[in-house]
PDB file of N, CA and C in Angstrom:
ATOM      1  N   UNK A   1     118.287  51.679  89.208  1.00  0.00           N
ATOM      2  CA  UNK A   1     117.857  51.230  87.895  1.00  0.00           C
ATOM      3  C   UNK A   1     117.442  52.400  87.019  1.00  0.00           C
ATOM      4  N   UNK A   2     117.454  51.969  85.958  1.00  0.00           N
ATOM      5  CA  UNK A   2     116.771  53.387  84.453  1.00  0.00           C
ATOM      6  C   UNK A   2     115.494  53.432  85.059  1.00  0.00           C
ATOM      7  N   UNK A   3     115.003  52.257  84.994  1.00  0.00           N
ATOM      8  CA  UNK A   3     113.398  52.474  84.771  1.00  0.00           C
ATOM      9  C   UNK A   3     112.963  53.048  83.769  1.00  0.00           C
ATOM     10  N   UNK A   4     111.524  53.509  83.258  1.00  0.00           N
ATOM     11  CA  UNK A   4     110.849  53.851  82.211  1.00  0.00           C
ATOM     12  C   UNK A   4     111.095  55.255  81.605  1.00  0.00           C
ATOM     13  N   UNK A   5     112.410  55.076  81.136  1.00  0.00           N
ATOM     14  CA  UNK A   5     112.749  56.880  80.776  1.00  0.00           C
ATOM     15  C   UNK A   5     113.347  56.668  79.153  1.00  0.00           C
ATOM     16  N   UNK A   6     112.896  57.752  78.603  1.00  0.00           N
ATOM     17  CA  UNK A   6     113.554  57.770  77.023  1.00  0.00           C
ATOM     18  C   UNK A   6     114.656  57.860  77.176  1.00  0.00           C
ATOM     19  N   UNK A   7     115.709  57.459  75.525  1.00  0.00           N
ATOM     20  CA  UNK A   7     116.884  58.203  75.865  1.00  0.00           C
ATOM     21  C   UNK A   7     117.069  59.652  75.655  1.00  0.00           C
ATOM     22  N   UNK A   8     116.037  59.935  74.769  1.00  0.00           N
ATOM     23  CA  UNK A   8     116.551  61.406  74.477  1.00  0.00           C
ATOM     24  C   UNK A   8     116.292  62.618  75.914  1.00  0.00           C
ATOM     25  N   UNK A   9     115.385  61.847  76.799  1.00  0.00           N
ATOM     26  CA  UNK A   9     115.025  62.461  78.079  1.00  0.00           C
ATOM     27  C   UNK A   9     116.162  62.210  79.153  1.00  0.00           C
ATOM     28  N   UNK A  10     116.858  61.198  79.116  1.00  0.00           N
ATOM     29  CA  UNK A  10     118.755  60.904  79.593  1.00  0.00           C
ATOM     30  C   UNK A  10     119.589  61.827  79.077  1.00  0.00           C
ATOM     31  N   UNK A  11     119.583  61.992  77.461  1.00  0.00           N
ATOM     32  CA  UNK A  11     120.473  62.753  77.265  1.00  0.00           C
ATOM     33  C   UNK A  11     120.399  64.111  77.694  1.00  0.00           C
ATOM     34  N   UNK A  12     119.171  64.920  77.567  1.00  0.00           N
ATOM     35  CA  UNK A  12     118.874  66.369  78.192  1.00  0.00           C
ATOM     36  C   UNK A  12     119.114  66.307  79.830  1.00  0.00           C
ATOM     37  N   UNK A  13     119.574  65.444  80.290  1.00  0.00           N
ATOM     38  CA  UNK A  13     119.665  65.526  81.994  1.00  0.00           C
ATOM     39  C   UNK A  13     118.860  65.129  82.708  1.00  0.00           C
ATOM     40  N   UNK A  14     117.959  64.350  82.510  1.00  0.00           N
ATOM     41  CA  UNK A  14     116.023  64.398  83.191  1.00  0.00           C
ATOM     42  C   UNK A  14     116.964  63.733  84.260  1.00  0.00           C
ATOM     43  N   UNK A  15     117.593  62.788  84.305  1.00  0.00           N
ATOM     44  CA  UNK A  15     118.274  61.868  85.358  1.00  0.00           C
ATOM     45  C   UNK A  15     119.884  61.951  85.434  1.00  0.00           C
ATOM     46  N   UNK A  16     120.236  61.728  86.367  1.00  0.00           N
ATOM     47  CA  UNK A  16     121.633  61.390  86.561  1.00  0.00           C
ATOM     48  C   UNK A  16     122.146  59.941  87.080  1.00  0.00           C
ATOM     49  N   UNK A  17     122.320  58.959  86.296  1.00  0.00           N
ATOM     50  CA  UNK A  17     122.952  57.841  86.212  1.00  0.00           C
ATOM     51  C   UNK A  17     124.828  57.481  86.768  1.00  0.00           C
ATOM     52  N   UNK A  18     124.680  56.394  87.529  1.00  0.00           N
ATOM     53  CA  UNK A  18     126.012  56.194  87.872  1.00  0.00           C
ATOM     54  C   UNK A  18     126.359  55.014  86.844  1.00  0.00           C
ATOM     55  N   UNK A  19     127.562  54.759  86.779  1.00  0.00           N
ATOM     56  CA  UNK A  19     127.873  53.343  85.923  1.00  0.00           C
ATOM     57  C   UNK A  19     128.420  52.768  87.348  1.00  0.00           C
ATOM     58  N   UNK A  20     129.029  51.460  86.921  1.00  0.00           N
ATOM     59  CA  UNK A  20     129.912  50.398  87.854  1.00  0.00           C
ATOM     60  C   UNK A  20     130.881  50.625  88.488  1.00  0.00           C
ATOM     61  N   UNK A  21     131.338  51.565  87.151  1.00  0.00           N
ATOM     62  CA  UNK A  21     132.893  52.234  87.656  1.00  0.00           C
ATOM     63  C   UNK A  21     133.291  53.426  88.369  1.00  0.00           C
ATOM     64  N   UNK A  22     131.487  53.715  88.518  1.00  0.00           N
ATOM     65  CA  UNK A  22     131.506  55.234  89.846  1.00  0.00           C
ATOM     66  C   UNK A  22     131.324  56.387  88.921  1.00  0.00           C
ATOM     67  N   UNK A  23     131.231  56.249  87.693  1.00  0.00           N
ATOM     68  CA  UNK A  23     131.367  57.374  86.607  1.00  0.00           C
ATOM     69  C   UNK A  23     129.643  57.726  86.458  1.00  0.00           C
ATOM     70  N   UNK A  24     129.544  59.119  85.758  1.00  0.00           N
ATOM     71  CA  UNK A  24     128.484  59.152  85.786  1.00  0.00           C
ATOM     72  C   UNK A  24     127.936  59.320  84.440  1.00  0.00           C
ATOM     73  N   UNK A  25     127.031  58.484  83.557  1.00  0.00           N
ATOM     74  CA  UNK A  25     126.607  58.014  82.470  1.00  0.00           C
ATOM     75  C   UNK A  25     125.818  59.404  81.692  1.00  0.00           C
ATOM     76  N   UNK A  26     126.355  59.364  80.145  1.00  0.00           N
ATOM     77  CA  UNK A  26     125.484  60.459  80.171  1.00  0.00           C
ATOM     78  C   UNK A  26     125.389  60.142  78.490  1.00  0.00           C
ATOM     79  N   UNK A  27     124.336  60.556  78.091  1.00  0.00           N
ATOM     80  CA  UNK A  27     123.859  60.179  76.935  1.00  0.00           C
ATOM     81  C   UNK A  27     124.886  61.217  75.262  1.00  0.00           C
ATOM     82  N   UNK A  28     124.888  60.864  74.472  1.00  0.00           N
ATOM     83  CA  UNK A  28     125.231  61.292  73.036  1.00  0.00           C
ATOM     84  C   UNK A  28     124.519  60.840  72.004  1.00  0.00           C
ATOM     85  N   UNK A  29     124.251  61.886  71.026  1.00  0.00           N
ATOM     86  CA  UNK A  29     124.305  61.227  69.790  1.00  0.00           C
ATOM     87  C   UNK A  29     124.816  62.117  68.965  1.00  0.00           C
ATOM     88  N   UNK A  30     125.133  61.106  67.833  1.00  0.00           N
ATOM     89  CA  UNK A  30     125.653  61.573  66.510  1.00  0.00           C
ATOM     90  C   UNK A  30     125.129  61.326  65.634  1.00  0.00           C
ATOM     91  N   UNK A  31     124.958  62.034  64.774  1.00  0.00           N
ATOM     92  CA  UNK A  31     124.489  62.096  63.027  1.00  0.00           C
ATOM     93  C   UNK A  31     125.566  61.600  62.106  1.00  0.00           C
ATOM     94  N   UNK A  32     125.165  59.870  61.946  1.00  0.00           N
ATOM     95  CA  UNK A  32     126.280  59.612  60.653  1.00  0.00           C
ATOM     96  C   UNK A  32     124.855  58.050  60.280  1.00  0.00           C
ATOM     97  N   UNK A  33     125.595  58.708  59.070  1.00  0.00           N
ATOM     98  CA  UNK A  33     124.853  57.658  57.402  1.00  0.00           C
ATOM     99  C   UNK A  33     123.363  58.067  57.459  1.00  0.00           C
ATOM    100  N   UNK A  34     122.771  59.532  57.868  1.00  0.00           N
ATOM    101  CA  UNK A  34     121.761  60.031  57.603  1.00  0.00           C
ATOM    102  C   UNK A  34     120.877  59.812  58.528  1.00  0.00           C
ATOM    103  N   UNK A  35     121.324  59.071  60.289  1.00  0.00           N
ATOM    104  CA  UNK A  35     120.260  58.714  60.809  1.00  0.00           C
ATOM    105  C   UNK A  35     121.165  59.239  62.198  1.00  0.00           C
ATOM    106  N   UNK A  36     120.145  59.392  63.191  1.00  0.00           N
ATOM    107  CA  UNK A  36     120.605  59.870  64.376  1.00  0.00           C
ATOM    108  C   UNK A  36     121.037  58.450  65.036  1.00  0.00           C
ATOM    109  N   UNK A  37     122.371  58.645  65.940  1.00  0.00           N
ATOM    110  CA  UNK A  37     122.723  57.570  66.617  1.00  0.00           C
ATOM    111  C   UNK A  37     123.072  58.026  68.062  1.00  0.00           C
ATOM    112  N   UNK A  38     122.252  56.946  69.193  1.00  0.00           N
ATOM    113  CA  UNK A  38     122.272  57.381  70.681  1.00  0.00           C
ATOM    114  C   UNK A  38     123.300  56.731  70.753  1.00  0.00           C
ATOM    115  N   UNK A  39     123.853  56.852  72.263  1.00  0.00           N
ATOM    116  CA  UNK A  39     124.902  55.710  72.951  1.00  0.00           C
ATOM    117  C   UNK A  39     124.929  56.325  74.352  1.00  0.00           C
ATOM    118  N   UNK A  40     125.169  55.650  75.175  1.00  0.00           N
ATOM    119  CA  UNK A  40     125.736  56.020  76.432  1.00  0.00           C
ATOM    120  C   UNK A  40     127.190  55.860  76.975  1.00  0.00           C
ATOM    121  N   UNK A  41     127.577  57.166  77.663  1.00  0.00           N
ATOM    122  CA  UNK A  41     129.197  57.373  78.223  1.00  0.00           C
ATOM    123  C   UNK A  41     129.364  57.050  79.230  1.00  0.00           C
ATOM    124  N   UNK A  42     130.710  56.534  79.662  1.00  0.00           N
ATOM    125  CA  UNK A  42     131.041  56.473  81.465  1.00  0.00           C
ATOM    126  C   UNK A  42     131.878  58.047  81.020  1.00  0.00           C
ATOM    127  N   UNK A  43     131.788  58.796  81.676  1.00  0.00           N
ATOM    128  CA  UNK A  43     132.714  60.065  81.776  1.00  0.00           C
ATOM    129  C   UNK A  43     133.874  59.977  82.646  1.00  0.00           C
ATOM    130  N   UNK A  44     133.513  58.569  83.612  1.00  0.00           N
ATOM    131  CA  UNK A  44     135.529  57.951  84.302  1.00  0.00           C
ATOM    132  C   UNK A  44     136.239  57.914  83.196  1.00  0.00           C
ATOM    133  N   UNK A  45     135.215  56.832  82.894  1.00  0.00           N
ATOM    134  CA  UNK A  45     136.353  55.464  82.020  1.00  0.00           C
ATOM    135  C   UNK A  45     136.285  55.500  80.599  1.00  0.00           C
ATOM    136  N   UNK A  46     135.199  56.382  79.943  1.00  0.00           N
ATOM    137  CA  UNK A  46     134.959  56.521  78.645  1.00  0.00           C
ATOM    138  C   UNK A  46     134.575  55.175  78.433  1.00  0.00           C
ATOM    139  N   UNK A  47     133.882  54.552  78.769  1.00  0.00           N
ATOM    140  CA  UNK A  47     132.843  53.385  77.943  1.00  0.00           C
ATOM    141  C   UNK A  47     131.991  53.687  77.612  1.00  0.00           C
ATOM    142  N   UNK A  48     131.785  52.913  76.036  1.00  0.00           N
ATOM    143  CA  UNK A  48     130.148  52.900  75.735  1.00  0.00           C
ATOM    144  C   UNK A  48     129.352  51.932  75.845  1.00  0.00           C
ATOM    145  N   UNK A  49     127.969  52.274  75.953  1.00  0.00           N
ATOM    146  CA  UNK A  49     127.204  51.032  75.553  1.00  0.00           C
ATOM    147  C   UNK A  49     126.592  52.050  74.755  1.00  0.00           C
ATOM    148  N   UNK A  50     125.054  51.113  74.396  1.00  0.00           N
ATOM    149  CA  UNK A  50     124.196  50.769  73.664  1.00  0.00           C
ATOM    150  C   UNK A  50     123.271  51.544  74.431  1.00  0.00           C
ATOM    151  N   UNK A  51     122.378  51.301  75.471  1.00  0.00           N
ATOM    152  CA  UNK A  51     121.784  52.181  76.341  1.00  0.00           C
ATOM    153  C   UNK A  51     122.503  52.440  78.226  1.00  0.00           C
ATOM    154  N   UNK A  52     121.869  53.100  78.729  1.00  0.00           N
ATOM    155  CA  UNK A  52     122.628  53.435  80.287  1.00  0.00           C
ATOM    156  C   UNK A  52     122.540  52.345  80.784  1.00  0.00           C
ATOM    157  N   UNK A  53     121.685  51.027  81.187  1.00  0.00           N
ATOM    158  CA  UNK A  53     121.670  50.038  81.404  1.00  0.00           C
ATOM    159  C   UNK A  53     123.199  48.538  81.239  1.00  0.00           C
ATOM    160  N   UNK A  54     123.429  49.388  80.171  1.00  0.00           N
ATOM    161  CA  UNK A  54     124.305  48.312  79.673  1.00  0.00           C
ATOM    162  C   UNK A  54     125.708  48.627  80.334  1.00  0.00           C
ATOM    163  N   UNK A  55     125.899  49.663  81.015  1.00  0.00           N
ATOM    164  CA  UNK A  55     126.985  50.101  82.102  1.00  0.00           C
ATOM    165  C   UNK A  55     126.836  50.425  83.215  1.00  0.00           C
ATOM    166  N   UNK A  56     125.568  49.822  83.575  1.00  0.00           N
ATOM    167  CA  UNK A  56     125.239  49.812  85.388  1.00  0.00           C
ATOM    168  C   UNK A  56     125.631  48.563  85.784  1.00  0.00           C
TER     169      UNK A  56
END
């Protein structure tokens, strides 16, 4: 499970996350329409979600 971790503490590496698909989840963001935007990657399969949770 995540458990009680930021994302911006996911994205710097604090943890290493698996997804479903055996891939290992790793945080992004991007700067568009003036506001920072997180998401999480499968680096297999290239899925996103919303947070790491949402691809375990």
């Amino acid at each position: 499970m995540a458990g009680k971790i930021s994302k911006n503490a996911r994205r710097e590496g604090a943890q290493a996350l698996t997804s479903r698909w055996g891939g290992k989840i790793v945080m992004k963001s991007v700067f568009e329409n003036g506001k920072m935007r997180h998401f999480a990657v499968c680096e297999k399969t290239g899925n996103q979600g919303r947070r790491p949770k949402d691809l375990m």
